[in-house]
PDB file of N, CA and C in Angstrom:
ATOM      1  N   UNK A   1     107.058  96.207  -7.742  1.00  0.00           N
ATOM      2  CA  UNK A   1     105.811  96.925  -7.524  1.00  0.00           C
ATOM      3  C   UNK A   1     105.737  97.433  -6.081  1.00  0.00           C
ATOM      4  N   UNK A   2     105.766  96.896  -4.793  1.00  0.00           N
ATOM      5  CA  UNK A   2     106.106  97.337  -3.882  1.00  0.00           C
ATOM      6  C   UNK A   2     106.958  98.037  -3.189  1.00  0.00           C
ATOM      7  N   UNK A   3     108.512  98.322  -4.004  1.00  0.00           N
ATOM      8  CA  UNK A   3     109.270  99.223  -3.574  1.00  0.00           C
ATOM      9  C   UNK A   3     108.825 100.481  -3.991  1.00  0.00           C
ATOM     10  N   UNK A   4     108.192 100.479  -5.353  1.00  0.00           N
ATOM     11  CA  UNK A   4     107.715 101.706  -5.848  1.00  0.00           C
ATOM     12  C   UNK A   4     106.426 102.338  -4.876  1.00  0.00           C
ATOM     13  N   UNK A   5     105.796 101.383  -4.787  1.00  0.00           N
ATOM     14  CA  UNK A   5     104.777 101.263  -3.754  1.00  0.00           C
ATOM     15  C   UNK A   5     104.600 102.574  -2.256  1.00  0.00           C
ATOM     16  N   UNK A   6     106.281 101.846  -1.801  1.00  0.00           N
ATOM     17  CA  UNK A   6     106.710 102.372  -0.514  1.00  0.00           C
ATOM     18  C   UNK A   6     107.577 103.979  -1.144  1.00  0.00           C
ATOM     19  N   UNK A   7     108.290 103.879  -1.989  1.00  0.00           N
ATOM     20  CA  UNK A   7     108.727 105.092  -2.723  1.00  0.00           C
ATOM     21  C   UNK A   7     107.382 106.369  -2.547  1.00  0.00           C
ATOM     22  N   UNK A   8     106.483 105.876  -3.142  1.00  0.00           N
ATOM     23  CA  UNK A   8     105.326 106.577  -3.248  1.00  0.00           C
ATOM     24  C   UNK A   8     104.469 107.225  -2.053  1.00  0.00           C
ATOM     25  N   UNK A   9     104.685 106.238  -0.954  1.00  0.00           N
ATOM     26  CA  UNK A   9     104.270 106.505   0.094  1.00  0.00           C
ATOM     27  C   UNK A   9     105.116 107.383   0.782  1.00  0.00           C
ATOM     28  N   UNK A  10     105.782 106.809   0.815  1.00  0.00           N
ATOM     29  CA  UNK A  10     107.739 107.901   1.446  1.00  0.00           C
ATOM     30  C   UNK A  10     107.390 109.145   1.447  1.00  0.00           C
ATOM     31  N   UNK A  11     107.355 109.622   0.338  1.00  0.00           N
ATOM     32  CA  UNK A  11     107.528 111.127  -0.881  1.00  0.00           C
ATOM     33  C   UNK A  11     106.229 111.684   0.023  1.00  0.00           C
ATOM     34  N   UNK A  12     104.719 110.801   0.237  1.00  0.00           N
ATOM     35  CA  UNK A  12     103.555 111.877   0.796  1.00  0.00           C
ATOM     36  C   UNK A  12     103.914 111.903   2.074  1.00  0.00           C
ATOM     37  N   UNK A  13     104.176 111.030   2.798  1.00  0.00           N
ATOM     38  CA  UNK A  13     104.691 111.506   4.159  1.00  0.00           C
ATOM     39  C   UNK A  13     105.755 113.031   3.982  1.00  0.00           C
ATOM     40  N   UNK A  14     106.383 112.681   3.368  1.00  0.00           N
ATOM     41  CA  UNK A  14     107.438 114.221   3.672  1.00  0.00           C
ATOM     42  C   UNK A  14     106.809 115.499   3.289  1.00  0.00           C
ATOM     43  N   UNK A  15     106.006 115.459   2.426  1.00  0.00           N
ATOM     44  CA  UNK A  15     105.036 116.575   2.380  1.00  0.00           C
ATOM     45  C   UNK A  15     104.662 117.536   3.449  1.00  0.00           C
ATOM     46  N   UNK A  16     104.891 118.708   2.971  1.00  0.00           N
ATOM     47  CA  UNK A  16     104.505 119.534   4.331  1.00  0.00           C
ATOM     48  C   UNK A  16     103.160 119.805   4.432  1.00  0.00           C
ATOM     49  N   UNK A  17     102.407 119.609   5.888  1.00  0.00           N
ATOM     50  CA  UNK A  17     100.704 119.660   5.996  1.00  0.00           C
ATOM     51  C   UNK A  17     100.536 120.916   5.647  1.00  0.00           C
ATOM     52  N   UNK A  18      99.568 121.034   4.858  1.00  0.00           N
ATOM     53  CA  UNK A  18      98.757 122.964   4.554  1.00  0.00           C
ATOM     54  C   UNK A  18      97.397 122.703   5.382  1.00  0.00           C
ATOM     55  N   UNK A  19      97.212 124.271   5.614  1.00  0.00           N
ATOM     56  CA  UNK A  19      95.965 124.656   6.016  1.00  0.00           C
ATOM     57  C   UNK A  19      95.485 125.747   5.516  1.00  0.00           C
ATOM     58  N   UNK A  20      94.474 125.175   4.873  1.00  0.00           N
ATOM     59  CA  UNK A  20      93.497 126.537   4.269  1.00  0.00           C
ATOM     60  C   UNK A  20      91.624 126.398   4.700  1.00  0.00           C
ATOM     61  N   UNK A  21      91.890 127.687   4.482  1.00  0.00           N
ATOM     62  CA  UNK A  21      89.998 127.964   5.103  1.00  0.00           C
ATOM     63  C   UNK A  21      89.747 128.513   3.760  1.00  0.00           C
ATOM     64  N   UNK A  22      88.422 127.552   3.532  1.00  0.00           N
ATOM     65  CA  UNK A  22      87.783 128.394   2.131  1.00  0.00           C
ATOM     66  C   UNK A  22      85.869 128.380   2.870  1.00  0.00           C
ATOM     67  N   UNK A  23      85.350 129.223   1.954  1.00  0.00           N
ATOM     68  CA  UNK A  23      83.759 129.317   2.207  1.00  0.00           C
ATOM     69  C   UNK A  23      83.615 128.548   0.940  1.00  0.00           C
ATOM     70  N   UNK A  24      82.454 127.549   1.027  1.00  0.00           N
ATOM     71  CA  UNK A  24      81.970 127.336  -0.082  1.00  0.00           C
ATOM     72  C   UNK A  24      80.167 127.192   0.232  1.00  0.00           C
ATOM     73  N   UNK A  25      79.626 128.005  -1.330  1.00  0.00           N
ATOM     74  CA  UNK A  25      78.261 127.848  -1.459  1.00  0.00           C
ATOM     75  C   UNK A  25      77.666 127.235  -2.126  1.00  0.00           C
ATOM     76  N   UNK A  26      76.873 126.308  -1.465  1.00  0.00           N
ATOM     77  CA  UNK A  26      76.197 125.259  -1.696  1.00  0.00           C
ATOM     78  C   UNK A  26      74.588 125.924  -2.507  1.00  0.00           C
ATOM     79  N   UNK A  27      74.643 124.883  -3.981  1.00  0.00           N
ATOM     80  CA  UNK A  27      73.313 125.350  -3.979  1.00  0.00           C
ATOM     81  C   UNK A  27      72.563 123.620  -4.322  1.00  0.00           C
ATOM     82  N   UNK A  28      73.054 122.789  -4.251  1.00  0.00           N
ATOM     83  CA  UNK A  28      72.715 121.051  -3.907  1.00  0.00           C
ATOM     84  C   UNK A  28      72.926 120.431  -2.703  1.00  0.00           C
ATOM     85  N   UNK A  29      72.158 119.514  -2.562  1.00  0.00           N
ATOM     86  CA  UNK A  29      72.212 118.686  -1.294  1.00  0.00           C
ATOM     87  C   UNK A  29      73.601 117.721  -1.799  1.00  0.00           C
ATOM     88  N   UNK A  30      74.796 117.620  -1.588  1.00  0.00           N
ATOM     89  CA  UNK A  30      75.484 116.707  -1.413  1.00  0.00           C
ATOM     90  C   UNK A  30      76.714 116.867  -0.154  1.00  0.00           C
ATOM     91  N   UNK A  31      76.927 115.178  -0.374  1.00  0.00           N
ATOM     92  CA  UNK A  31      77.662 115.376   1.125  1.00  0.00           C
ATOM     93  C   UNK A  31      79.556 115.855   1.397  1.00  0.00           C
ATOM     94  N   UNK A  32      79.569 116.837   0.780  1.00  0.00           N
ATOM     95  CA  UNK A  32      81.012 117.260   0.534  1.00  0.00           C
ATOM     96  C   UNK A  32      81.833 116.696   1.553  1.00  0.00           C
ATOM     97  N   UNK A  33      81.624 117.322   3.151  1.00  0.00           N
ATOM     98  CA  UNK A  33      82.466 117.188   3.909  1.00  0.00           C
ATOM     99  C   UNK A  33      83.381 115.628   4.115  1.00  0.00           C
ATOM    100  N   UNK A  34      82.113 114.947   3.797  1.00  0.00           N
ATOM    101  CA  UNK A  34      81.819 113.124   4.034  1.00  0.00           C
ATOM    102  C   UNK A  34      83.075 113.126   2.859  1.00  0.00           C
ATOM    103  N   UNK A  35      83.058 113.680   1.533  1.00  0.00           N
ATOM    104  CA  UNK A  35      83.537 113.129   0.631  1.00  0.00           C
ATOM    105  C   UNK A  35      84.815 113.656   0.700  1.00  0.00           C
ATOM    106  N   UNK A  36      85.695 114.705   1.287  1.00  0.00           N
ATOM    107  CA  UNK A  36      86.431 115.483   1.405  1.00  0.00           C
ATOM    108  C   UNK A  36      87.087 114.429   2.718  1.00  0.00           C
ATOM    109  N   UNK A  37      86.634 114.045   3.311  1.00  0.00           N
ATOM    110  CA  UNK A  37      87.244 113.290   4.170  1.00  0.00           C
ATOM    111  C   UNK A  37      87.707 111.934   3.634  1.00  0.00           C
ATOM    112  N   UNK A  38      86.684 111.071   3.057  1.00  0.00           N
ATOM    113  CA  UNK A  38      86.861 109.834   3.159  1.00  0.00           C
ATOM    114  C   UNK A  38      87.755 109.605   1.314  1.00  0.00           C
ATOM    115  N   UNK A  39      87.329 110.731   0.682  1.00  0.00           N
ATOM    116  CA  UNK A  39      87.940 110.366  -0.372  1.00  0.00           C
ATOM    117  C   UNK A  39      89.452 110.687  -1.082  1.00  0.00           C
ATOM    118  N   UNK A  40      89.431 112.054  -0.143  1.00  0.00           N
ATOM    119  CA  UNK A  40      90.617 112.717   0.047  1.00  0.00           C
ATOM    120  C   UNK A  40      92.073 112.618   1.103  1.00  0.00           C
ATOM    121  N   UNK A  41      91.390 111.962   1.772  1.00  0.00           N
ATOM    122  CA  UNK A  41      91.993 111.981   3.002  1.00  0.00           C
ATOM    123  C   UNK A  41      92.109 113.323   4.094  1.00  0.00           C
ATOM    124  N   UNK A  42      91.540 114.348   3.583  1.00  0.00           N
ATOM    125  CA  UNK A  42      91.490 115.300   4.561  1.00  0.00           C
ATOM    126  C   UNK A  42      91.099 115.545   6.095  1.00  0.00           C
ATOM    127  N   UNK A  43      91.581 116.093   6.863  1.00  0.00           N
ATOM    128  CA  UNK A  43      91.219 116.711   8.039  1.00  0.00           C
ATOM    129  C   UNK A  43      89.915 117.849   7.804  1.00  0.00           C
ATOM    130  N   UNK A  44      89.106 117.838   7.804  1.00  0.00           N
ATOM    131  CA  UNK A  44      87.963 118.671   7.879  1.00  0.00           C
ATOM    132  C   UNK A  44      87.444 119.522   9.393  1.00  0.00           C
ATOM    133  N   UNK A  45      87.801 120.801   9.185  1.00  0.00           N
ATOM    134  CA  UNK A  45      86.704 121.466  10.487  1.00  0.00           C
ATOM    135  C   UNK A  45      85.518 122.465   9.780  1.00  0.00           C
ATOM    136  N   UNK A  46      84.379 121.964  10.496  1.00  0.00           N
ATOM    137  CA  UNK A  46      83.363 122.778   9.858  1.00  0.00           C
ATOM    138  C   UNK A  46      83.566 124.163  10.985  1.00  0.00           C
ATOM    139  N   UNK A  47      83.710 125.414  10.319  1.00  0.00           N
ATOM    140  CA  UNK A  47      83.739 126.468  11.216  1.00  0.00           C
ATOM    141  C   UNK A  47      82.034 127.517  11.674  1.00  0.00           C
ATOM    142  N   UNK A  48      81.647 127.378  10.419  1.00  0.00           N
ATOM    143  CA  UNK A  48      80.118 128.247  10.348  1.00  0.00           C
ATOM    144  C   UNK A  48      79.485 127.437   9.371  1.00  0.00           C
ATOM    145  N   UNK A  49      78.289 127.277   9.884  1.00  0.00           N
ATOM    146  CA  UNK A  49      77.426 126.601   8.672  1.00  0.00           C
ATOM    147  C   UNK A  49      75.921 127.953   9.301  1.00  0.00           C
ATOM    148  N   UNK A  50      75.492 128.763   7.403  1.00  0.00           N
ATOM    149  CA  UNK A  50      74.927 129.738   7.263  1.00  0.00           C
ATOM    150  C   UNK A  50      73.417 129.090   6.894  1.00  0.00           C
ATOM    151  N   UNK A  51      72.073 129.014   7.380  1.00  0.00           N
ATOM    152  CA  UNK A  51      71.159 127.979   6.853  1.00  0.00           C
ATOM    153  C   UNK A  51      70.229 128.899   6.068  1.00  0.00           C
ATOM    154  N   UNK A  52      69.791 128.245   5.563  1.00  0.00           N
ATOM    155  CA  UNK A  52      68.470 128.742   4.499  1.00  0.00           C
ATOM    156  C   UNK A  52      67.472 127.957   4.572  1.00  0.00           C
ATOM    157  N   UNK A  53      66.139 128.814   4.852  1.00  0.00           N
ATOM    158  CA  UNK A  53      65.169 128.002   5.498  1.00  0.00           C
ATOM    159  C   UNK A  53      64.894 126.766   6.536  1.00  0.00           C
ATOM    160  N   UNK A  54      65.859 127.419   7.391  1.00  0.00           N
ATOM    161  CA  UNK A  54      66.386 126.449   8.420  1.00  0.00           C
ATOM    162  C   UNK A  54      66.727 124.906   8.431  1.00  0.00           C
ATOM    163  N   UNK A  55      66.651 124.730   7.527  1.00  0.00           N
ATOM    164  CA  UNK A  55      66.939 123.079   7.088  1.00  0.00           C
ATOM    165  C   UNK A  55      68.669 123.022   6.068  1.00  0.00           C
ATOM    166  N   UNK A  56      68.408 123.825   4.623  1.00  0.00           N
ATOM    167  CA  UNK A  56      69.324 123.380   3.830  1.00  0.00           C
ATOM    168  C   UNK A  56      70.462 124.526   4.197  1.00  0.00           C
ATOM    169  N   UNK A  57      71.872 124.156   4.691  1.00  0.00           N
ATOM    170  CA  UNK A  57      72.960 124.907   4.471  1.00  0.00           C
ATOM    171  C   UNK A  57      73.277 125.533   3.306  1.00  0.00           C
ATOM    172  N   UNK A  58      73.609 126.955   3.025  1.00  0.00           N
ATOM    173  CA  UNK A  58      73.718 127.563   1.820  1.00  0.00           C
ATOM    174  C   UNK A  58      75.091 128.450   2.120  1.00  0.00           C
ATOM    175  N   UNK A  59      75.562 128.122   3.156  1.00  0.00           N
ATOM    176  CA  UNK A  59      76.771 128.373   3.037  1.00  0.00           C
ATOM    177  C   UNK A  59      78.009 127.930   4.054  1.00  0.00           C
ATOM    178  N   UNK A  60      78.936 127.136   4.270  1.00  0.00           N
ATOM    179  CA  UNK A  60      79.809 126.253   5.216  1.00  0.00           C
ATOM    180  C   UNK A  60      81.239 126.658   4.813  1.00  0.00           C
ATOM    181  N   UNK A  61      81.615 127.434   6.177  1.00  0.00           N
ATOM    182  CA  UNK A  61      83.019 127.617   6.223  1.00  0.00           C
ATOM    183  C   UNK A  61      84.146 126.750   6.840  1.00  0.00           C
ATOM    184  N   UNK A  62      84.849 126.241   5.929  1.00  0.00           N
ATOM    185  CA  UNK A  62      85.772 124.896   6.410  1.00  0.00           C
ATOM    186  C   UNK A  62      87.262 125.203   6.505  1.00  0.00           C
ATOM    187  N   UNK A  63      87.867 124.264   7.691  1.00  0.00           N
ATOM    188  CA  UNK A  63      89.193 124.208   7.486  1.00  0.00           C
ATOM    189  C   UNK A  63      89.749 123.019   7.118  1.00  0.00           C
ATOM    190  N   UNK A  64      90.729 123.125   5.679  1.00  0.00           N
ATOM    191  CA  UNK A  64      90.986 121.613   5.580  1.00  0.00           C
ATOM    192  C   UNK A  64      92.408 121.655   5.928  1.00  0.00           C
ATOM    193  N   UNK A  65      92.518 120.439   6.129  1.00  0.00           N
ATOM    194  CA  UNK A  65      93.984 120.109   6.927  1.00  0.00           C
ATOM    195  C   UNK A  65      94.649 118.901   5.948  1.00  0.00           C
ATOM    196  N   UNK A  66      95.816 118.935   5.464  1.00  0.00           N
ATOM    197  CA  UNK A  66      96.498 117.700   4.486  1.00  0.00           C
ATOM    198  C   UNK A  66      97.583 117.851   4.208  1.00  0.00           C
ATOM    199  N   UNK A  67      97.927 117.342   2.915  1.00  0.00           N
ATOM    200  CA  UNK A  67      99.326 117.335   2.290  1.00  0.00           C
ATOM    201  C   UNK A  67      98.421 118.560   0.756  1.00  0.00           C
ATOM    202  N   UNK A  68      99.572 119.012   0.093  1.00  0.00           N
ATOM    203  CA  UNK A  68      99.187 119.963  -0.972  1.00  0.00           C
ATOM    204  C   UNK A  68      98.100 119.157  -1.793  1.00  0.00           C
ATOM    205  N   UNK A  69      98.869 117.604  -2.152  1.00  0.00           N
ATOM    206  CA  UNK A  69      98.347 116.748  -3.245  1.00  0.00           C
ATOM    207  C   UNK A  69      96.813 117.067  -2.627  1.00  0.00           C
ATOM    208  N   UNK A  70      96.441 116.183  -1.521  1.00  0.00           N
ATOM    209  CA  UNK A  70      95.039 116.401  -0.766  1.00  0.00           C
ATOM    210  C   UNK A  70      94.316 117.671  -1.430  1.00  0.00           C
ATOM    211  N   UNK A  71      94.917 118.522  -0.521  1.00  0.00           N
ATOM    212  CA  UNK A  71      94.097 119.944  -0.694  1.00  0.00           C
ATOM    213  C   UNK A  71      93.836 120.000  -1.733  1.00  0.00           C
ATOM    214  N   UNK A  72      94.657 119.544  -3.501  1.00  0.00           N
ATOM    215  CA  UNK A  72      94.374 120.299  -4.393  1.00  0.00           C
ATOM    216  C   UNK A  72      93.323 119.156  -5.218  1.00  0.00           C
ATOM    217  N   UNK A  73      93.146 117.987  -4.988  1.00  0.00           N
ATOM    218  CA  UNK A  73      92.672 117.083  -5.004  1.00  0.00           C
ATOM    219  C   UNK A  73      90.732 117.191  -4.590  1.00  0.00           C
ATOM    220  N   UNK A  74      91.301 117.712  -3.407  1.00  0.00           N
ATOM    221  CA  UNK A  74      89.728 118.132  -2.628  1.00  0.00           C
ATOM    222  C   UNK A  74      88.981 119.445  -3.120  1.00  0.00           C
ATOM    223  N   UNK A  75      89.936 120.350  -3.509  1.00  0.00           N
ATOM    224  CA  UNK A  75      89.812 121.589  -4.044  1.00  0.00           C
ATOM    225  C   UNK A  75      89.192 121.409  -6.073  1.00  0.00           C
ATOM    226  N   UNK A  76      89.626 120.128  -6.579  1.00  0.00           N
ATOM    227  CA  UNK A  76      89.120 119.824  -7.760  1.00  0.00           C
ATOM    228  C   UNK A  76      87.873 119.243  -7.678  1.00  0.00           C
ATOM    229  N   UNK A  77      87.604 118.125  -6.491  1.00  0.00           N
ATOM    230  CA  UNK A  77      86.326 117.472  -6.345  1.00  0.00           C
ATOM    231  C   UNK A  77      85.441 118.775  -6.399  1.00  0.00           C
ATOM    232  N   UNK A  78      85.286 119.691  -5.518  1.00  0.00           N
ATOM    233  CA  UNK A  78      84.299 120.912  -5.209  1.00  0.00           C
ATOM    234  C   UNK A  78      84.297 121.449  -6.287  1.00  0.00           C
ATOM    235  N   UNK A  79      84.891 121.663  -7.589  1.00  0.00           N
ATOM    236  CA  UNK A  79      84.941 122.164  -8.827  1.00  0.00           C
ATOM    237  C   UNK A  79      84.038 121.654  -9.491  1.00  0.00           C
ATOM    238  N   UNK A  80      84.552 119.964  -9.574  1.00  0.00           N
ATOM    239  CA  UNK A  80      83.724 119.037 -10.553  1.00  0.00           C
ATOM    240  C   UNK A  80      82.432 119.138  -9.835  1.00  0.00           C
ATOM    241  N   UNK A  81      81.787 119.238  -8.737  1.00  0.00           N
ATOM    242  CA  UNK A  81      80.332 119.146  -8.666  1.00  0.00           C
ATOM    243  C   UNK A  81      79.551 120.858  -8.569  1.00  0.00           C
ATOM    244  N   UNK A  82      80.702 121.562  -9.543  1.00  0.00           N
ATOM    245  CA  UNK A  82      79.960 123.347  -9.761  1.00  0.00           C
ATOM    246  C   UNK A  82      79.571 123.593  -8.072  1.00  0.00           C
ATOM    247  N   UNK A  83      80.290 123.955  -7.090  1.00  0.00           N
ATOM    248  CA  UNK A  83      80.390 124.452  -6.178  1.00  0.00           C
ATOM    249  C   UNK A  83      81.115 125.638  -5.912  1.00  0.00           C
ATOM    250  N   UNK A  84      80.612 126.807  -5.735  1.00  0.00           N
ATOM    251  CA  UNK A  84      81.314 128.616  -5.656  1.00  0.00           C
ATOM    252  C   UNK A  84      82.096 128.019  -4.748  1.00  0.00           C
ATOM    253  N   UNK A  85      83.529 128.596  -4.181  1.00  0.00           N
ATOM    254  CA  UNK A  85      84.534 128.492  -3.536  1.00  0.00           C
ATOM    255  C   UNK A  85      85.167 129.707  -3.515  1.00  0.00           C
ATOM    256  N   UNK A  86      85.421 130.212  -2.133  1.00  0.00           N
ATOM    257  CA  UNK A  86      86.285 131.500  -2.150  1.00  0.00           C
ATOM    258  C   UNK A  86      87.221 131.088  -0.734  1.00  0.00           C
ATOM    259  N   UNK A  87      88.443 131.444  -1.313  1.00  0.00           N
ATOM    260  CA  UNK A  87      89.494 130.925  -0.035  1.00  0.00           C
ATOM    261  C   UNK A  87      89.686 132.153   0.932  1.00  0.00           C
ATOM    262  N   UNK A  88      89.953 131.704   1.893  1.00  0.00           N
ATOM    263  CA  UNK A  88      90.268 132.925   2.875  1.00  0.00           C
ATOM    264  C   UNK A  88      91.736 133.291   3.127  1.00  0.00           C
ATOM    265  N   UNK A  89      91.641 134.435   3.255  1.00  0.00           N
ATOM    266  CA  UNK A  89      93.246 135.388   3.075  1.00  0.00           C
ATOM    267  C   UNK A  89      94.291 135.023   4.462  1.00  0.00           C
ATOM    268  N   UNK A  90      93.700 135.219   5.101  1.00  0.00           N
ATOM    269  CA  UNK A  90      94.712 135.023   6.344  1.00  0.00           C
ATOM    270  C   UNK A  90      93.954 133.743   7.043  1.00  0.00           C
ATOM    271  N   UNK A  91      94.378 132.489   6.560  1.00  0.00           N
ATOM    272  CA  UNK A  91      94.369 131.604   6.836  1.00  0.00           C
ATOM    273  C   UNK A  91      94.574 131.462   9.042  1.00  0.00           C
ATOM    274  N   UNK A  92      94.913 131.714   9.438  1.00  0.00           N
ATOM    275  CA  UNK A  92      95.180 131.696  10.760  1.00  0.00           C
ATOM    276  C   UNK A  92      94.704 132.922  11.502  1.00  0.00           C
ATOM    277  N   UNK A  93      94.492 133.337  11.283  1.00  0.00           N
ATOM    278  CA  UNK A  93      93.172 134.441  11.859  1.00  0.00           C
ATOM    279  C   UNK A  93      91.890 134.468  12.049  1.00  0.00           C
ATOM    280  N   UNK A  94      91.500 134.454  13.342  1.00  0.00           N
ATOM    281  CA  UNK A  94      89.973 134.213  13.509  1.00  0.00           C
ATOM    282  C   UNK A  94      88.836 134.505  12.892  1.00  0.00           C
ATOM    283  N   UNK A  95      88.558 135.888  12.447  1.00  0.00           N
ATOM    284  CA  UNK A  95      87.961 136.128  11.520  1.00  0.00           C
ATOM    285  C   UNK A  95      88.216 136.230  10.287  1.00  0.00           C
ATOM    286  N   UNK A  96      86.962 135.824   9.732  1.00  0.00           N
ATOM    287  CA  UNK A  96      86.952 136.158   8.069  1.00  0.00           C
ATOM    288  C   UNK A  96      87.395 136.752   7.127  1.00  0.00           C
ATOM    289  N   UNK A  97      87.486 138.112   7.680  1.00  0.00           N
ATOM    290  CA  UNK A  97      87.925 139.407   7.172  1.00  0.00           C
ATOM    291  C   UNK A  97      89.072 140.005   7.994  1.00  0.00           C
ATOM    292  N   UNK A  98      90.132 140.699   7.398  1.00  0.00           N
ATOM    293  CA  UNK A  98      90.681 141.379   7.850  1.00  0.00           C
ATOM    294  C   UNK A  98      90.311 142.082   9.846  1.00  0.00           C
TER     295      UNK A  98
END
């Protein structure tokens, strides 16, 4: 059980880290980022957070930082709780847009 263990572990270390920026719009109070971190293991940067009625965020542009498994992992959580998601094209470019 433990060699498999360490096998398993091995394999995510060699993984190459991705970085992707997606926008996602929020139309519930929950705590994504919190959960994207602690459940995923992700690197999280919040880049813009867009407010609505100055209290509730309705829209937060993030960079996540991981292994693929992560990202696609973190990228299913935001699914399962019906959260819009649009990824950004040129990932390493300051702005948004072209």
């Amino acid at each position: 059980m433990q060699q498999a263990h360490l096998r398993y572990a091995t394999h995510i270390e060699k993984q190459p880290p991705v970085h992707l920026r997606i926008r996602v719009y929020l139309c519930q109070q929950e705590p994504i980022v919190s959960h994207l971190i602690s459940q995923f293991g992700l690197s999280v940067n919040v880049n813009q957070v867009v407010l609505e009625n100055r209290v509730f965020p309705r829209q937060v542009d993030l960079e996540l930082h991981g292994t693929i498994a992560q990202v696609q992992q973190g990228l299913a959580y935001l699914a399962s709780v019906s959260l819009a998601v649009q990824g950004k094209p040129n990932a390493d470019g300051d702005s948004w847009y072209y």
